[in-house]
N, C-alpha and C. Protein backbone atom coordinates (compact mmCIF):
# COMPACT_ATOMS: atom_id res chain seq x y z
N UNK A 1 -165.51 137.15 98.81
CA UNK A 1 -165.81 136.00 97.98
C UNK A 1 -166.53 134.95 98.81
N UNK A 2 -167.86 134.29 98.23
CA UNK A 2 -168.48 133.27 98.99
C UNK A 2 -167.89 132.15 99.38
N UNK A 3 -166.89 131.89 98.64
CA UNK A 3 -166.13 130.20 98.82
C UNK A 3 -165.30 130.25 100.42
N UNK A 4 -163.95 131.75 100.10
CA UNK A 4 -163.70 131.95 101.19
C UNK A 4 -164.64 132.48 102.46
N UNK A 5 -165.63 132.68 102.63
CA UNK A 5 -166.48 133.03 103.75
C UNK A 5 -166.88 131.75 104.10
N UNK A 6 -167.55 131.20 103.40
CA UNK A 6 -168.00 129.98 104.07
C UNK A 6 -167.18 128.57 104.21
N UNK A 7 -165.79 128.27 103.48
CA UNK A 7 -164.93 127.66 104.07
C UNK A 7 -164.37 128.28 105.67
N UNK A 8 -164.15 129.37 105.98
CA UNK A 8 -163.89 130.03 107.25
C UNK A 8 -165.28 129.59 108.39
N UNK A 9 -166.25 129.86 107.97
CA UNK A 9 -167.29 130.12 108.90
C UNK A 9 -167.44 128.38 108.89
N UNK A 10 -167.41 127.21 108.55
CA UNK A 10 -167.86 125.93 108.38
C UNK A 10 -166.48 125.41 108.81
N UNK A 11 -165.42 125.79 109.09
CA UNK A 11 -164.21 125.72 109.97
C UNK A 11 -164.24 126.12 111.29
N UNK A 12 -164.58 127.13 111.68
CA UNK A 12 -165.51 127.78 112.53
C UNK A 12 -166.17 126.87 113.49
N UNK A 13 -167.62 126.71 112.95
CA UNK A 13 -168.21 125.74 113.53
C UNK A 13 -168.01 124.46 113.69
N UNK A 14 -167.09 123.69 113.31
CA UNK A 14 -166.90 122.47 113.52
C UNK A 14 -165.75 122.95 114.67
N UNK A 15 -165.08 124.01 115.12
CA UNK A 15 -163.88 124.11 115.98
C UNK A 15 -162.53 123.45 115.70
N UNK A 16 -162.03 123.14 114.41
CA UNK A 16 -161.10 122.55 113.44
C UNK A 16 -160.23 124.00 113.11
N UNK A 17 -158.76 123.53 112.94
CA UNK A 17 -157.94 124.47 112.55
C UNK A 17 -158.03 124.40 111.24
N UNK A 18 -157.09 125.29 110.42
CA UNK A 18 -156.57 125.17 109.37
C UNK A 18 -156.17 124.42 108.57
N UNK A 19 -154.99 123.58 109.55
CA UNK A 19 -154.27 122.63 108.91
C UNK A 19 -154.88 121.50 109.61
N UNK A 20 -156.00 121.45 110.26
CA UNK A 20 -156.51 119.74 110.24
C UNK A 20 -157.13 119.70 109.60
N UNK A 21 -158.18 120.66 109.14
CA UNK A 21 -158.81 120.81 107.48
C UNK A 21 -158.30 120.86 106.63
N UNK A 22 -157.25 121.25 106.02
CA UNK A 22 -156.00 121.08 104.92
C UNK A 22 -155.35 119.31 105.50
N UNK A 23 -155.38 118.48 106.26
CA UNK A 23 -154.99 117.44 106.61
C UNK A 23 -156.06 116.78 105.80
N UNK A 24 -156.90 117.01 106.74
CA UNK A 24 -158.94 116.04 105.92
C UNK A 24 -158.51 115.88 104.86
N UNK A 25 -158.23 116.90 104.26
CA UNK A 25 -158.63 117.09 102.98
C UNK A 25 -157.14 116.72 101.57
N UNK A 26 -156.48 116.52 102.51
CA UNK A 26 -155.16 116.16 101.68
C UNK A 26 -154.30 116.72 100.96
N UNK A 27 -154.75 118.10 101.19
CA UNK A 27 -153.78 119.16 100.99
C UNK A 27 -152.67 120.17 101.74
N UNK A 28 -152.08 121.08 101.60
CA UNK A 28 -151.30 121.85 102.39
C UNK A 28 -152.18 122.61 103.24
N UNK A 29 -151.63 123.48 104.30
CA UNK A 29 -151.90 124.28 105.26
C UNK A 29 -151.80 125.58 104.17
N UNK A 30 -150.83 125.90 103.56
CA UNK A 30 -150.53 127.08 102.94
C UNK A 30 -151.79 126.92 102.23
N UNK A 31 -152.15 126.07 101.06
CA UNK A 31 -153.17 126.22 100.01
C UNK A 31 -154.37 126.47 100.68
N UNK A 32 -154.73 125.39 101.71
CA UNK A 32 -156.16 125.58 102.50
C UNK A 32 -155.88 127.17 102.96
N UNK A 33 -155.02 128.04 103.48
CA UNK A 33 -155.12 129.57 103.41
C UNK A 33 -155.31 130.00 102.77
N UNK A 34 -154.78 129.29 101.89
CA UNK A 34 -154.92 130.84 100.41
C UNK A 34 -156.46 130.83 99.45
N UNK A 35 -157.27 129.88 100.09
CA UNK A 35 -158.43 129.74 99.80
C UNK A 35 -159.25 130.56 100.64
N UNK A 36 -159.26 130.06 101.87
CA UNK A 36 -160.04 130.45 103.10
C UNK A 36 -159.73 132.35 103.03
N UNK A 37 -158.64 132.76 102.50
CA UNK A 37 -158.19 134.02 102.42
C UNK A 37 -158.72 134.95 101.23
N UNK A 38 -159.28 134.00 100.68
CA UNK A 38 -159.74 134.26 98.87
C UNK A 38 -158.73 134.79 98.07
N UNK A 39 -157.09 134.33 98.28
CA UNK A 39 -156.08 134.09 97.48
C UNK A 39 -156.30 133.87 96.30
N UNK A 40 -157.08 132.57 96.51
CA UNK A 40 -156.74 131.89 95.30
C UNK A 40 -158.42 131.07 95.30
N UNK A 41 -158.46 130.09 95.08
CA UNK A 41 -159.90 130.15 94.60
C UNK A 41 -159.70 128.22 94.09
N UNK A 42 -160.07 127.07 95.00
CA UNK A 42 -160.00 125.83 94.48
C UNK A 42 -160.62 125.43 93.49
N UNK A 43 -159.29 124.79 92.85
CA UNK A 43 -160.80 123.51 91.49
C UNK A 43 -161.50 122.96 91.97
N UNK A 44 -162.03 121.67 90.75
CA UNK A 44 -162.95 121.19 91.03
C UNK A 44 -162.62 119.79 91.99
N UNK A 45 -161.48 119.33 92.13
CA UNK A 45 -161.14 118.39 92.62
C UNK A 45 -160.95 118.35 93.81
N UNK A 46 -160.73 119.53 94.08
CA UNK A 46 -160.28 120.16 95.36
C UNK A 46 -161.70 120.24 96.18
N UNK A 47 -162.65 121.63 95.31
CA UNK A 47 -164.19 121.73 96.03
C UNK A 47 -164.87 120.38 96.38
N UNK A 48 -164.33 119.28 95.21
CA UNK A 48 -165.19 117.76 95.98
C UNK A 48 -164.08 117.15 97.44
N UNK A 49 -163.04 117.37 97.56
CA UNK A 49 -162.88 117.32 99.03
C UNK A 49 -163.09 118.01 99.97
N UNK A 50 -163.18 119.35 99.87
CA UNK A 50 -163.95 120.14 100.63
C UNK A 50 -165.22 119.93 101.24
N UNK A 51 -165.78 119.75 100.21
CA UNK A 51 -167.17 119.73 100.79
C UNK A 51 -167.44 118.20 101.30
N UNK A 52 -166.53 116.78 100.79
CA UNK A 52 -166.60 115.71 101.70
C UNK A 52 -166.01 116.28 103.29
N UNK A 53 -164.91 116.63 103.48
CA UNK A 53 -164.82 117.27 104.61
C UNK A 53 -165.47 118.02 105.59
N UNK A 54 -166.42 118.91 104.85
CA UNK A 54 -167.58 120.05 105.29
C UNK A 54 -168.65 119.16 105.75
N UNK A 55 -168.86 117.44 104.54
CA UNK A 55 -170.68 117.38 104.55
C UNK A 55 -171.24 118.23 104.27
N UNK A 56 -170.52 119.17 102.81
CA UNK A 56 -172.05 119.95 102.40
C UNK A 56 -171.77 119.47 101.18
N UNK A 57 -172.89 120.25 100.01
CA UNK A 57 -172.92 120.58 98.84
C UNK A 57 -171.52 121.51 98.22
N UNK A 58 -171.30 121.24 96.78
CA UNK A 58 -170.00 121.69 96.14
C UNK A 58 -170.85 123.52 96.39
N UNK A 59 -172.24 123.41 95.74
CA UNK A 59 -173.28 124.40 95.61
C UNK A 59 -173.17 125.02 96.57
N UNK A 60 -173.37 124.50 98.36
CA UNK A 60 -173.08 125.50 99.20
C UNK A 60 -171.83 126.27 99.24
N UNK A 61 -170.88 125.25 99.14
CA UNK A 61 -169.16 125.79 99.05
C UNK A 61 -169.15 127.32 98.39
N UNK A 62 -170.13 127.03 97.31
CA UNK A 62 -169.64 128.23 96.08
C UNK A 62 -170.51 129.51 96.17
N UNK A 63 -171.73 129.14 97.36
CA UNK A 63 -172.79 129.83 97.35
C UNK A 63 -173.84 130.17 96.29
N UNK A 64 -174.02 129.08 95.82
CA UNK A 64 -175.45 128.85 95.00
C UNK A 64 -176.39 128.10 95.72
N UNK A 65 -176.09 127.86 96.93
CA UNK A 65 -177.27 126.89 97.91
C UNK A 65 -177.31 127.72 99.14
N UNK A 66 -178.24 127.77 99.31
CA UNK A 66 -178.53 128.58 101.09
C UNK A 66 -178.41 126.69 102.27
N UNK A 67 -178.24 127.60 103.58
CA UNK A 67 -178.34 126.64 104.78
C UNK A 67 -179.60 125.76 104.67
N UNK A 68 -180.41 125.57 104.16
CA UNK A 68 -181.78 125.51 104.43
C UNK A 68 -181.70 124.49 103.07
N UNK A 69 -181.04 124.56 102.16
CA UNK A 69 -181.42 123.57 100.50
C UNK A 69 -181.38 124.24 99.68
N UNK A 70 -181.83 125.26 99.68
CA UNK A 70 -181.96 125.85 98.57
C UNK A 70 -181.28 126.45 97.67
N UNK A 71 -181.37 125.75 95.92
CA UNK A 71 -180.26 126.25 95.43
C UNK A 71 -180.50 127.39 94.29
N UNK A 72 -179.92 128.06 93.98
CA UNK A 72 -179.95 129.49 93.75
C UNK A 72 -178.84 129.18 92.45
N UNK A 73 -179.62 129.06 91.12
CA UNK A 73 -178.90 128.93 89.62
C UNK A 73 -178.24 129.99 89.13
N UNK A 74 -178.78 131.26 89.95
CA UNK A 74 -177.92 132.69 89.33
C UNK A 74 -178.86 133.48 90.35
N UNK A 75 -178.38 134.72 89.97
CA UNK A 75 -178.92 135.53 91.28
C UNK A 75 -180.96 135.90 90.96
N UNK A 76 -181.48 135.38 89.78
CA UNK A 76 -182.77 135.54 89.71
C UNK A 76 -183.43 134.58 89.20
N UNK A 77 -182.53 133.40 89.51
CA UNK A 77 -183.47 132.47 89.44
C UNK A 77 -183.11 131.19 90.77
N UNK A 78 -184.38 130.51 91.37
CA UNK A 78 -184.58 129.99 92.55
C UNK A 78 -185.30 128.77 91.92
N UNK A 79 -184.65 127.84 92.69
CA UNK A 79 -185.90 126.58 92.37
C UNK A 79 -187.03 126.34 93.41
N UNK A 80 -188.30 125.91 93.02
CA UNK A 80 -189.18 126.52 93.87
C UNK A 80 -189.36 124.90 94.45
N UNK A 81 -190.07 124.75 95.55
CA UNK A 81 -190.20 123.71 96.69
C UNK A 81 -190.20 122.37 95.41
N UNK A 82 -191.11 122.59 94.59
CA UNK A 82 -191.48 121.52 93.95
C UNK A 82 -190.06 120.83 93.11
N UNK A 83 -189.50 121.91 92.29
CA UNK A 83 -188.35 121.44 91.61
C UNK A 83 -187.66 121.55 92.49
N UNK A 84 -187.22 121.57 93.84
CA UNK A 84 -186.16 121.15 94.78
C UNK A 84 -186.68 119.87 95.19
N UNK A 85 -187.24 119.19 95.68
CA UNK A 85 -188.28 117.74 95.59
C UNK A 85 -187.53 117.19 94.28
N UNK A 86 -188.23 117.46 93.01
CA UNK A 86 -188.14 116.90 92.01
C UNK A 86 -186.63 116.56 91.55
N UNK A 87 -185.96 117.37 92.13
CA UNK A 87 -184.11 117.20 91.85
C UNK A 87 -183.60 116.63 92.94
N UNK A 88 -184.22 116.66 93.84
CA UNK A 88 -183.45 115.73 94.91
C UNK A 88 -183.64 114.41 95.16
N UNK A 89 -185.11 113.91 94.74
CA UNK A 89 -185.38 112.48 94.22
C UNK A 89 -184.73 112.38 92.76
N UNK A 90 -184.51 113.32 92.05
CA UNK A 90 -183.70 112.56 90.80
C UNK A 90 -182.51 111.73 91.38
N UNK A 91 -181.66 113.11 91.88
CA UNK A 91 -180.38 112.52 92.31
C UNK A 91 -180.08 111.46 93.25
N UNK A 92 -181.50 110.68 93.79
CA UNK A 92 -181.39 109.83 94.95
C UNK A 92 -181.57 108.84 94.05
N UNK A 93 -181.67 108.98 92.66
CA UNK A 93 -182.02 107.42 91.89
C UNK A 93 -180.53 106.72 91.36
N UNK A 94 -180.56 105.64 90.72
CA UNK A 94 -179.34 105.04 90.06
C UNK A 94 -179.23 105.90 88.54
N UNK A 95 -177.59 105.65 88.43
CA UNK A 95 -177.64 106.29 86.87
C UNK A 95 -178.52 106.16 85.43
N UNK A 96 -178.74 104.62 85.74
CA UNK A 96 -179.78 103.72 84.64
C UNK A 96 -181.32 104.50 85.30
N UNK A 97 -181.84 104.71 86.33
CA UNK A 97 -182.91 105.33 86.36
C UNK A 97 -183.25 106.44 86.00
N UNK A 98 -182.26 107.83 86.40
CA UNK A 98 -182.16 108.30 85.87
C UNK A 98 -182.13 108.67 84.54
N UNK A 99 -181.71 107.88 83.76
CA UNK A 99 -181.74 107.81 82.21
C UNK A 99 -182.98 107.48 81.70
N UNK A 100 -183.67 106.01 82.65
CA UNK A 100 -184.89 106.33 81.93
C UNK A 100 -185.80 107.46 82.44
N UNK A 101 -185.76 108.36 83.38
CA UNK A 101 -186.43 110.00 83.66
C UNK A 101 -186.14 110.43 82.35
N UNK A 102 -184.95 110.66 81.92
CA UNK A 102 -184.47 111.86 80.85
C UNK A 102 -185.27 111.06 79.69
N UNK A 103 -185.34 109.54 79.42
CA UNK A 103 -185.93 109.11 78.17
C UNK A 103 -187.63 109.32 78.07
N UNK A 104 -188.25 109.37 78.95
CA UNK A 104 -189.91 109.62 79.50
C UNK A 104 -189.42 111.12 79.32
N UNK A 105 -188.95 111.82 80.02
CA UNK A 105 -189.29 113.52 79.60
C UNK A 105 -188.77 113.88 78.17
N UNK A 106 -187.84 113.22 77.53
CA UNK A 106 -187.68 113.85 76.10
C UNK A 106 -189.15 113.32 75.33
N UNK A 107 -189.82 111.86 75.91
CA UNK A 107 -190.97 111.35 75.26
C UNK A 107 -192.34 112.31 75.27
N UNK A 108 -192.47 112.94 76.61
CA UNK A 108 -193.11 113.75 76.73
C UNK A 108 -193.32 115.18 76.00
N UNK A 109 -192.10 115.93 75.66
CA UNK A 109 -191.58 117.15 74.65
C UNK A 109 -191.98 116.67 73.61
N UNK A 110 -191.76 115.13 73.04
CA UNK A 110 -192.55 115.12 71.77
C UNK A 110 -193.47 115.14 71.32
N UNK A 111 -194.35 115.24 72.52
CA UNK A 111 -195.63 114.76 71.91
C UNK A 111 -196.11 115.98 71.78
């Protein structure tokens, strides 16, 4: 399972145990195993401390993002340089900006 591989290997490289990563992160030693073991498999509440802990993406956690950015929506489809640009300045805007993006591109579909 991708979650458990790359929680192990991103434990790994930082040279962090188990349970100081289950500490970070505010959970048990047992649970942070039974993840890292692919036991069991974290929510969503959980994957957003993880990956604050990691500094990655929820996306890398789960393996829909490669090392490099790139995120991977299913296994045949890739976003290409441009829509990785184009989504990563979305997400660097405020919520209200954002909104007006989505109100200009639904304006655009209409025409």
């Amino acid at each position: 399972m991708q979650i458990s591989q790359n929680l192990k290997s991103m434990r790994n490289a930082l040279g962090k145990t188990q349970d100081e990563v289950a500490h970070a992160g505010g959970f048990s030693q047992g649970l942070y195993t039974k993840w890292e073991n692919g036991a069991s498999i974290p929510g969503a509440e959980n994957l957003i401390k993880l990956a604050d802990c990691f500094g990655c993406s929820i996306d890398y956690l789960v393996g829909r993002e490669t090392e490099d950015g790139v995120i991977a929506i299913n296994d045949k489809l890739m976003l290409n340089d441009r829509e990785q640009k184009l989504l990563k300045d979305f997400r660097g805007l405020s919520h209200q900006k954002q909104e007006k993006v989505m109100g200009y591109i639904a304006g655009i579909k209409e025409e």
